[in-house]
Protein backbone atom coordinates (compact mmCIF):
# COMPACT_ATOMS: atom_id res chain seq x y z
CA UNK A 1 -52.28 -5.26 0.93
CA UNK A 2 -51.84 -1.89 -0.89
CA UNK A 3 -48.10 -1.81 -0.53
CA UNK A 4 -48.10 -5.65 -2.00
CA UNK A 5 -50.63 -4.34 -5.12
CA UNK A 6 -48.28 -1.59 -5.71
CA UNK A 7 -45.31 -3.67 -5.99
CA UNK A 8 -46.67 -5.77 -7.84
CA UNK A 9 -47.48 -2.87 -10.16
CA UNK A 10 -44.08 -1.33 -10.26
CA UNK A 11 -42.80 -4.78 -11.29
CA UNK A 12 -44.94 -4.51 -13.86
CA UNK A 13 -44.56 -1.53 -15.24
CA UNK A 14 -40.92 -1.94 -15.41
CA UNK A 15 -41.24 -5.55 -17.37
CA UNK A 16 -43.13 -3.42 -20.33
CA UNK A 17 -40.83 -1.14 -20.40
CA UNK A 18 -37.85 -3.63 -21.00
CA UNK A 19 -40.19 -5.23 -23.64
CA UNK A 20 -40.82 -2.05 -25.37
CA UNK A 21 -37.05 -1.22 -25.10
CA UNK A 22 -35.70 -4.51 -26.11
CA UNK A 23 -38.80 -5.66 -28.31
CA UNK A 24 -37.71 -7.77 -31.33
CA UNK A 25 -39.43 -5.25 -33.84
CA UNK A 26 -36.54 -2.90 -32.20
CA UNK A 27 -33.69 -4.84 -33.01
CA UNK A 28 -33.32 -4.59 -36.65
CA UNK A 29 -31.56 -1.16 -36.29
CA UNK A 30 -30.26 0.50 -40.20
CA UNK A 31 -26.71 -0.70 -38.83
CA UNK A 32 -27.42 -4.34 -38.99
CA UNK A 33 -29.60 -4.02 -42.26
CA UNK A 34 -26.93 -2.49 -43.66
CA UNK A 35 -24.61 -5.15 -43.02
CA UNK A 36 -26.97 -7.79 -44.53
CA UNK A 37 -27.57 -5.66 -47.17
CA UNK A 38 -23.95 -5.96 -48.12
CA UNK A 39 -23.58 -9.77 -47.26
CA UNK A 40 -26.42 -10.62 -49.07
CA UNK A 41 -28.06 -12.67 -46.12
CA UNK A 42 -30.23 -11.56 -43.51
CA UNK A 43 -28.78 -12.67 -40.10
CA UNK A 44 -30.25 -13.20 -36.36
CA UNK A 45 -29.24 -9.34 -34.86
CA UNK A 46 -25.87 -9.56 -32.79
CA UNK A 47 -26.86 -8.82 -29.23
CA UNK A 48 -23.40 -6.98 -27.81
CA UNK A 49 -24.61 -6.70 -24.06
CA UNK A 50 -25.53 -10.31 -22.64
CA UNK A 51 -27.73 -8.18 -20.13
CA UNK A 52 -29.78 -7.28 -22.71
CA UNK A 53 -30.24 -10.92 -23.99
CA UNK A 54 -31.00 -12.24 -20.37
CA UNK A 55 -33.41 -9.37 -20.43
CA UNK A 56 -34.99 -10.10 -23.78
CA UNK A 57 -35.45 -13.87 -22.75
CA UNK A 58 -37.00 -12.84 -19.50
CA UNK A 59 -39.64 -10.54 -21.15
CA UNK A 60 -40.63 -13.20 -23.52
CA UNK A 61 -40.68 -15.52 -20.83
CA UNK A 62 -43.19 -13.58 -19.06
CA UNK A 63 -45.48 -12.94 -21.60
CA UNK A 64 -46.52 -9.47 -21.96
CA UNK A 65 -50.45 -10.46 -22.74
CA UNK A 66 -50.45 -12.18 -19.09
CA UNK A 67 -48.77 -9.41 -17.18
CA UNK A 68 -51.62 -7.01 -18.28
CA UNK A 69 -54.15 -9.89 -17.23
CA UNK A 70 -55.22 -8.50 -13.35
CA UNK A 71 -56.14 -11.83 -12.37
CA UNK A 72 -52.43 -12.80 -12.54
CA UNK A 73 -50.89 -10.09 -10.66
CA UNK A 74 -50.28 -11.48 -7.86
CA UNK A 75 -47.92 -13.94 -9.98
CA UNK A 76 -45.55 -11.28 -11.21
CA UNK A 77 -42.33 -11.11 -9.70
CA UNK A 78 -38.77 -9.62 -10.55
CA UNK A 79 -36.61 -12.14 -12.16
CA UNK A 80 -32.59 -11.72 -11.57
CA UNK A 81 -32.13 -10.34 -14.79
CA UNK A 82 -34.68 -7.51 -14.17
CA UNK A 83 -33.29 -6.77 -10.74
CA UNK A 84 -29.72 -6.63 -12.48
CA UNK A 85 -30.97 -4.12 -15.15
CA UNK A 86 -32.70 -1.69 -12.43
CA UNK A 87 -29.06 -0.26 -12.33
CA UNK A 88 -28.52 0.77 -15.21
CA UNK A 89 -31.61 2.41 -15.88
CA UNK A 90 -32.79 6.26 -16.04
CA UNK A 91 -35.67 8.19 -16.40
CA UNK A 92 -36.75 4.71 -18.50
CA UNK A 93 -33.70 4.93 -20.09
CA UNK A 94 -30.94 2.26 -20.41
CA UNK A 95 -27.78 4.18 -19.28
CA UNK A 96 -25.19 2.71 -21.97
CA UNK A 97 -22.53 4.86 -20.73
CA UNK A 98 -21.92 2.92 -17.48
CA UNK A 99 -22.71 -0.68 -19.36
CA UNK A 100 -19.96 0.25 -21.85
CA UNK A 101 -17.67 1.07 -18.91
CA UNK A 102 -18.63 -1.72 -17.14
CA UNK A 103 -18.27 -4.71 -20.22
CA UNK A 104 -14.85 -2.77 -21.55
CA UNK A 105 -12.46 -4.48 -18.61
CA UNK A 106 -14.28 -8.04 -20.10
CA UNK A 107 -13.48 -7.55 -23.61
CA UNK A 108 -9.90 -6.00 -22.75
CA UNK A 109 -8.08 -9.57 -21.76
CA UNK A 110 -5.86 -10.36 -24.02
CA UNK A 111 -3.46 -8.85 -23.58
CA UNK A 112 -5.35 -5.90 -21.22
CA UNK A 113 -3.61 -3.23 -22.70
CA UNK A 114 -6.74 -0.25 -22.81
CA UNK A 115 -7.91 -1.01 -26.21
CA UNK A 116 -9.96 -3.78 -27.32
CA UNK A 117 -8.39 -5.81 -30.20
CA UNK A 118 -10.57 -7.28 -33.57
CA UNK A 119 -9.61 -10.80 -32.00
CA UNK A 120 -11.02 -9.34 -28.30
CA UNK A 121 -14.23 -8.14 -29.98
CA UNK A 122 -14.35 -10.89 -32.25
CA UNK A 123 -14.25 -13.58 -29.18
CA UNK A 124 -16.68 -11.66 -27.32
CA UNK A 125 -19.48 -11.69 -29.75
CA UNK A 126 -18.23 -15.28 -30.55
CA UNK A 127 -19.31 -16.20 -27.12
CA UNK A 128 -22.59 -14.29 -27.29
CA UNK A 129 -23.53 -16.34 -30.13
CA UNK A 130 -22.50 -19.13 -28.74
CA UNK A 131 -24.76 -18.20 -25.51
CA UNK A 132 -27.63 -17.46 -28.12
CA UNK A 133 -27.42 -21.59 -29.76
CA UNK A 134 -27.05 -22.79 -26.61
CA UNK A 135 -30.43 -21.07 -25.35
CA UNK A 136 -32.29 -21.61 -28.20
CA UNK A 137 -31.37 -25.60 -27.85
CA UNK A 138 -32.05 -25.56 -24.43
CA UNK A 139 -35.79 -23.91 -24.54
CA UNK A 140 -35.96 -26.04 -27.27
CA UNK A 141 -35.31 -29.61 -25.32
CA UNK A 142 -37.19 -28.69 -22.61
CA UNK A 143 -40.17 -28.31 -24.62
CA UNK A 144 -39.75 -31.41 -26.53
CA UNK A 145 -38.03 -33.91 -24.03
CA UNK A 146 -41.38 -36.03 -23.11
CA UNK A 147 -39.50 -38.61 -21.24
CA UNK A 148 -37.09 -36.03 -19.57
CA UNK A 149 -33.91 -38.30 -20.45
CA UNK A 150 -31.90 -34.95 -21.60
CA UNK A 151 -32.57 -36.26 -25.30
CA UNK A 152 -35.16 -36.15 -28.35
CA UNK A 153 -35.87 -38.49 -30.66
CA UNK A 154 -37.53 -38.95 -33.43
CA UNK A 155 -41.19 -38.87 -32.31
CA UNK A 156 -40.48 -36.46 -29.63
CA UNK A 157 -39.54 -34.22 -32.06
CA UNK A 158 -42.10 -35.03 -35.00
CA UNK A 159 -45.03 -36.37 -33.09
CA UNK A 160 -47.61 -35.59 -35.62
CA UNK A 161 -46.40 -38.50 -38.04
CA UNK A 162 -48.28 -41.83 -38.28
CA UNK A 163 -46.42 -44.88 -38.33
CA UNK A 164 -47.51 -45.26 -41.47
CA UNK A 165 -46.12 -42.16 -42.57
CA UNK A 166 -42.76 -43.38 -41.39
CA UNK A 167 -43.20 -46.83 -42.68
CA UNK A 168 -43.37 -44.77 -46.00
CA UNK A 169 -40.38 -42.73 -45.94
CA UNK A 170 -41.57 -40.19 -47.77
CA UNK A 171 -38.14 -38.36 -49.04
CA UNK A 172 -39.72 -35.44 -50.09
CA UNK A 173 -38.95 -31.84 -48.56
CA UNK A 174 -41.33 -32.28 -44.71
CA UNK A 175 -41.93 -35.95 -45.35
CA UNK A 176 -40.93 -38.26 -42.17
CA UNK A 177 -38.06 -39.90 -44.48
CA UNK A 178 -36.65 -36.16 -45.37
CA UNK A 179 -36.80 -35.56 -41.58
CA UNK A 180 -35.45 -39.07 -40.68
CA UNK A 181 -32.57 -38.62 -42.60
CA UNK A 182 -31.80 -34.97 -41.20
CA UNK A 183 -32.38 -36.86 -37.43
CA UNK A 184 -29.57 -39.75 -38.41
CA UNK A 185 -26.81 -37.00 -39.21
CA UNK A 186 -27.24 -35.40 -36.71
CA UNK A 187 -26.92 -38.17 -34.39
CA UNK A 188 -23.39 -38.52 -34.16
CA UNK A 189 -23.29 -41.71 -31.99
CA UNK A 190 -26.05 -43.31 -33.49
CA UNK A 191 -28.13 -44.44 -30.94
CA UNK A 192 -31.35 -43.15 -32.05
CA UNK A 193 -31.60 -40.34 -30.11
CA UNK A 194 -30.35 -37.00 -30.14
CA UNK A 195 -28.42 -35.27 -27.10
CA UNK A 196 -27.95 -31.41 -26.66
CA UNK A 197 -25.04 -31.18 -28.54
CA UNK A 198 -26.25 -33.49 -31.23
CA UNK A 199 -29.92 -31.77 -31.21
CA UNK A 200 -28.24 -28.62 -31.42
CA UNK A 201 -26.46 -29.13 -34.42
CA UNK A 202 -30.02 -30.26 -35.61
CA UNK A 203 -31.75 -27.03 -35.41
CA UNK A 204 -28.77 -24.97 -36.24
CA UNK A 205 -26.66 -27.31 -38.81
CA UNK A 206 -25.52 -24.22 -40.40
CA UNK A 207 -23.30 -23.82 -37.49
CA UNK A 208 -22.75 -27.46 -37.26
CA UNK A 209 -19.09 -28.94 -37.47
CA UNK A 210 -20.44 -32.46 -37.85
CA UNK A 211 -18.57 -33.31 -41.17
CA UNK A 212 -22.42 -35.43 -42.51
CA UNK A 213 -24.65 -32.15 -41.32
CA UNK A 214 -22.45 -30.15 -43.34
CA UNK A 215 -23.06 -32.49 -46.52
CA UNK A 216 -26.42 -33.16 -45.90
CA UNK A 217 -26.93 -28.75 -45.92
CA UNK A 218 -24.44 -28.82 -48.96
CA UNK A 219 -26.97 -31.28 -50.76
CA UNK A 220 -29.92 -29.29 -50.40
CA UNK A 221 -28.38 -26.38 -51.20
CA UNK A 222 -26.96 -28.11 -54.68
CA UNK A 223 -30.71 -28.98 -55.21
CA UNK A 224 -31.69 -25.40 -55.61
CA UNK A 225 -28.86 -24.50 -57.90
CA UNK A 226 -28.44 -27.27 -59.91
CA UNK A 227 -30.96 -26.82 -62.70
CA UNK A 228 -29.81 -29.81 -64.71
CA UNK A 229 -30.06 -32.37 -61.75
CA UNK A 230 -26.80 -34.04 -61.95
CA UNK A 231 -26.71 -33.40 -58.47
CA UNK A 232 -23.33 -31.16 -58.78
CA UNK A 233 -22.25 -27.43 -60.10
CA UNK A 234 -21.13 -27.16 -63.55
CA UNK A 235 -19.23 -23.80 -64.43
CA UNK A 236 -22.42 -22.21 -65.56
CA UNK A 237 -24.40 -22.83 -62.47
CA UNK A 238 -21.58 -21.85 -60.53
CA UNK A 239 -21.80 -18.80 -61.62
CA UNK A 240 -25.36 -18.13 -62.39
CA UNK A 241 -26.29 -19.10 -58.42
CA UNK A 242 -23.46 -19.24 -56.23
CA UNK A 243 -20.47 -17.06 -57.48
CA UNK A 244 -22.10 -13.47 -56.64
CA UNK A 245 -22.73 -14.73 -53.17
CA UNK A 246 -19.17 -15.91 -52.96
CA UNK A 247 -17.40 -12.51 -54.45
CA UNK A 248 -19.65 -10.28 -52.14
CA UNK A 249 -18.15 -12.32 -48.68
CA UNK A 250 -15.02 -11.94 -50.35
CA UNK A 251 -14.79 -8.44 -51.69
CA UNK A 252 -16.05 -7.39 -47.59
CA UNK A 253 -13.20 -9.71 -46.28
CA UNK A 254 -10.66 -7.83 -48.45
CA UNK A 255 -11.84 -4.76 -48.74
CA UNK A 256 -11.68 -4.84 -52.41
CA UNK A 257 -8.07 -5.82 -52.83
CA UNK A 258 -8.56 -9.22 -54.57
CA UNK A 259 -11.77 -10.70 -55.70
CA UNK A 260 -10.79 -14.08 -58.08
CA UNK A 261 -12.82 -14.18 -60.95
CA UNK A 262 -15.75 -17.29 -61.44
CA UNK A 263 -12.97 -19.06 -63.31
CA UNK A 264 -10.58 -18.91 -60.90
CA UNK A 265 -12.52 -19.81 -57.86
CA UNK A 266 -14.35 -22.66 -60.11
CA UNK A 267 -10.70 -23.75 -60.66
CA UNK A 268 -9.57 -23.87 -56.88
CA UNK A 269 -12.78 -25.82 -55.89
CA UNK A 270 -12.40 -28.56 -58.68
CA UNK A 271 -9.96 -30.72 -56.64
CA UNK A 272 -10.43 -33.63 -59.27
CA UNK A 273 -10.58 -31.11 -62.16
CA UNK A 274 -13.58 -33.04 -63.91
CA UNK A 275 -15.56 -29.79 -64.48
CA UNK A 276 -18.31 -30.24 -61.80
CA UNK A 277 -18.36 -29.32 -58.02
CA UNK A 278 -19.71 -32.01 -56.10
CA UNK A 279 -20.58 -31.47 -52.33
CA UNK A 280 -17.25 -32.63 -51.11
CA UNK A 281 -15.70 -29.76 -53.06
CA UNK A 282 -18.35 -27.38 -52.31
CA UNK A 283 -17.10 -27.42 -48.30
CA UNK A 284 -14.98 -24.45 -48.49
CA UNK A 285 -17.33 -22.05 -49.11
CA UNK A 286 -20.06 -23.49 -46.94
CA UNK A 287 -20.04 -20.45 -44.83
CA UNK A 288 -20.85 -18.72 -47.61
CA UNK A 289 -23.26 -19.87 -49.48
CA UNK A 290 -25.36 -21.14 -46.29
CA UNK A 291 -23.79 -18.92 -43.49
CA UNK A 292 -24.69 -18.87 -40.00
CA UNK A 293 -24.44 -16.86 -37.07
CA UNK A 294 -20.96 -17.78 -35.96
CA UNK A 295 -19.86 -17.30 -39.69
CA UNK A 296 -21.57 -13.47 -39.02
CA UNK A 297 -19.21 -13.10 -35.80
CA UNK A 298 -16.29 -12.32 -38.13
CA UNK A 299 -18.37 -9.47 -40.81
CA UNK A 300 -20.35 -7.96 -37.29
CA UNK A 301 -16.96 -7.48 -35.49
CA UNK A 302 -15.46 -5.80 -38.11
CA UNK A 303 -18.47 -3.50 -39.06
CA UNK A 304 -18.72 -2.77 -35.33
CA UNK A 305 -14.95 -1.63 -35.46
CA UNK A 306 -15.05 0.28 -38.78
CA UNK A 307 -17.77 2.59 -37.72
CA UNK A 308 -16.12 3.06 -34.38
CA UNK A 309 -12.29 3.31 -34.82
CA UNK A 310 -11.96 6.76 -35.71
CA UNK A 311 -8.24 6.83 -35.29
CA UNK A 312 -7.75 4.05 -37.75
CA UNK A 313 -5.66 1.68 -35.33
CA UNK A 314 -7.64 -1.37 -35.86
CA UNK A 315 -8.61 -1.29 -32.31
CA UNK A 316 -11.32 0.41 -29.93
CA UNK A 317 -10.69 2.62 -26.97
CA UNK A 318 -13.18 3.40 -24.40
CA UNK A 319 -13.65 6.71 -25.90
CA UNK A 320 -14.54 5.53 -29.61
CA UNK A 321 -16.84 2.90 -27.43
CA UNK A 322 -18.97 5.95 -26.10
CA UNK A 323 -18.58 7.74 -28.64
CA UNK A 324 -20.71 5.48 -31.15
CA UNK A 325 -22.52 3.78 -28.20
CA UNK A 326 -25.79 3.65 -30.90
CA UNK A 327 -24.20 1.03 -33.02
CA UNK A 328 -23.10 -1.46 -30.26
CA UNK A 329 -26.74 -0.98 -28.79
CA UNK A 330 -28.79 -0.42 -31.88
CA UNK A 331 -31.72 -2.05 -30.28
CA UNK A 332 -32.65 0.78 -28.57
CA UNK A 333 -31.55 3.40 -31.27
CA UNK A 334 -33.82 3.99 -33.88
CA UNK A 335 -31.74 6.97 -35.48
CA UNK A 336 -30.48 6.97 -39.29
CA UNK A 337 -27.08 5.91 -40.58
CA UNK A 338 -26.20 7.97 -43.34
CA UNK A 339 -23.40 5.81 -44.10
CA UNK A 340 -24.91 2.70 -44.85
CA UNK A 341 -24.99 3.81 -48.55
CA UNK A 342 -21.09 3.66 -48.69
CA UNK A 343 -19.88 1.46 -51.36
CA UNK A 344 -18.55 -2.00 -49.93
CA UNK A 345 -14.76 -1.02 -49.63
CA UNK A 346 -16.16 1.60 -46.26
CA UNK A 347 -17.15 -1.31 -44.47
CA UNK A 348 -13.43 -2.28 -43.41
């Protein structure tokens, strides 16, 4: 009985610590806030390691304010991510030395040549965002799929409206016709429900490809710029609310070299060259002026291999890996980054 107790107190003790370690109010290292800073948008932290994300998920799964609870000890147990961790842990520290060495040989594919490429890095993280939607959707269906039929629709979803509050239609911003509407894009095949792929692109449609999410966003997003209500961009709103957003992406991307003016960009987006931007025309910069996390993949990669590449090659050894281990795992750093100050043309 003792041995069992203490076990079960161990297992504890080590589930805190990952929470402490890997607690959300940890991840917004200076690295990452830096990077917004520049971008102008204030993105989901990259997670690097998908240990630490399986870790993460499995601390909030367990609930911190039960664990404590003595009545429920005999409940705790060590979940495969936790036993996977153990490794790579000392003195209640995680030893990012041997994860580094461990991930490099799965980042180093293509070709596997010692050093890991933007494209390698940039795939990587790709995938970790990709692992990050996916998780989200699925936690997500399971706690609205009633009916367990691997979809949601609309009252799964939105249970709290009336039928007379649908009979409405209310279009307004929360109404159940603003919602309704945001359903139906979604809903690719149009049978009234919405599968994981569809739901996903519900919750996330800033990372949607589904041509009618991408207007829908495009529309709302005209609503808040467009102060005359035509429902598309002149030149002066153009410039007033979208064109700073624009030039900042663009100046990171280039490192300075070429930034086109308001003008020019205005000019290059006006297909039919009637003066306006409608939403149609406004799809080229989507992932600008409403980015999401897989438009961050690109900026993140090549953040993490500016502050890293001391050489200058435009790739990563090993070495330059360890050496700035902090910024690939600056959820358990909390140490300043002097250069974060740097004007944008540093980033790249």
């Amino acid at each position: 009985m003792a041995k069992a107790v203490f076990r079960t107190l161990v297992a504890i003790a080590f589930i805190v610590l990952i929470i402490m370690v890997f607690s959300p109010s940890s991840q917004h290292g200076r690295d990452c806030r830096g990077l917004h800073r520049r971008l102008g948008h204030n993105f989901p932290v990259s997670t690097f390691d998908p240990l630490v994300a399986k870790i993460e998920r499995s601390a909030q799964k367990n609930e911190l304010g039960g664990l404590v609870n003595p009545l429920n000890l005999a409940d705790v147990s060590l979940t495969d991510e936790v036993v996977e961790a153990r490794e790579y842990f000392s003195e209640g520290k995680l030893n990012i030395t041997l994860r580094l060495m461990v991930l490099f040989p799965f980042l180093d594919t293509e070709p596997n040549d010692g050093v890991i490429s933007f494209k390698e890095l940039e795939d990587w993280i790709a995938q970790q965002a990709h692992d990050r939607l996916n998780y989200r959707t699925e936690k997500e269906l399971a706690l609205r799929d009633k009916d367990g039929d691997g979809a949601i629709s609309f009252m799964e979803y939105l249970p709290h409206f009336s039928n007379e509050d649908i009979e409405k239609n209310g279009m307004e911003h929360g109404e159940a016709g603003w919602w309704k509407v945001q359903l139906e894009n979604a809903d690719a095949d149009q049978n009234g429900s919405l599968s994981f792929d569809e739901f996903k692109d519900f919750l996330h449609p800033e990372d949607s490809h589904n041509e009618k999410v991408q207007s829908w966003i495009l529309g709302e997003k005209i609503k808040l710029m467009d102060q005359d209500g035509d429902g598309k961009l002149n030149f002066a709103e153009f410039l007033e609310q979208a064109y700073d957003i624009l030039k900042n992406y663009v100046y990171f991307e280039t490192a300075g070299a070429y930034v086109p003016t308001a003008e020019e960009n205005f000019a290059m987006l006006d297909v039919n060259n009637d003066k306006f931007l409608a939403v149609e025309e406004l799809k080229p910069i989507l992932h600008y002026i409403h980015p999401g996390e897989l438009s961050y993949v690109k900026y993140y990669s090549s953040h993490l291999i500016h502050q890293a590449d001391d050489n200058k090659d435009g790739n990563l050894s090993i070495d330059e890996m360890l050496n700035h281990d902090h910024i690939f795992y600056n959820t358990v750093y909390n140490e300043s980054n002097e250069d974060l100050d740097d004007d944008y043309h540093d980033e790249l």
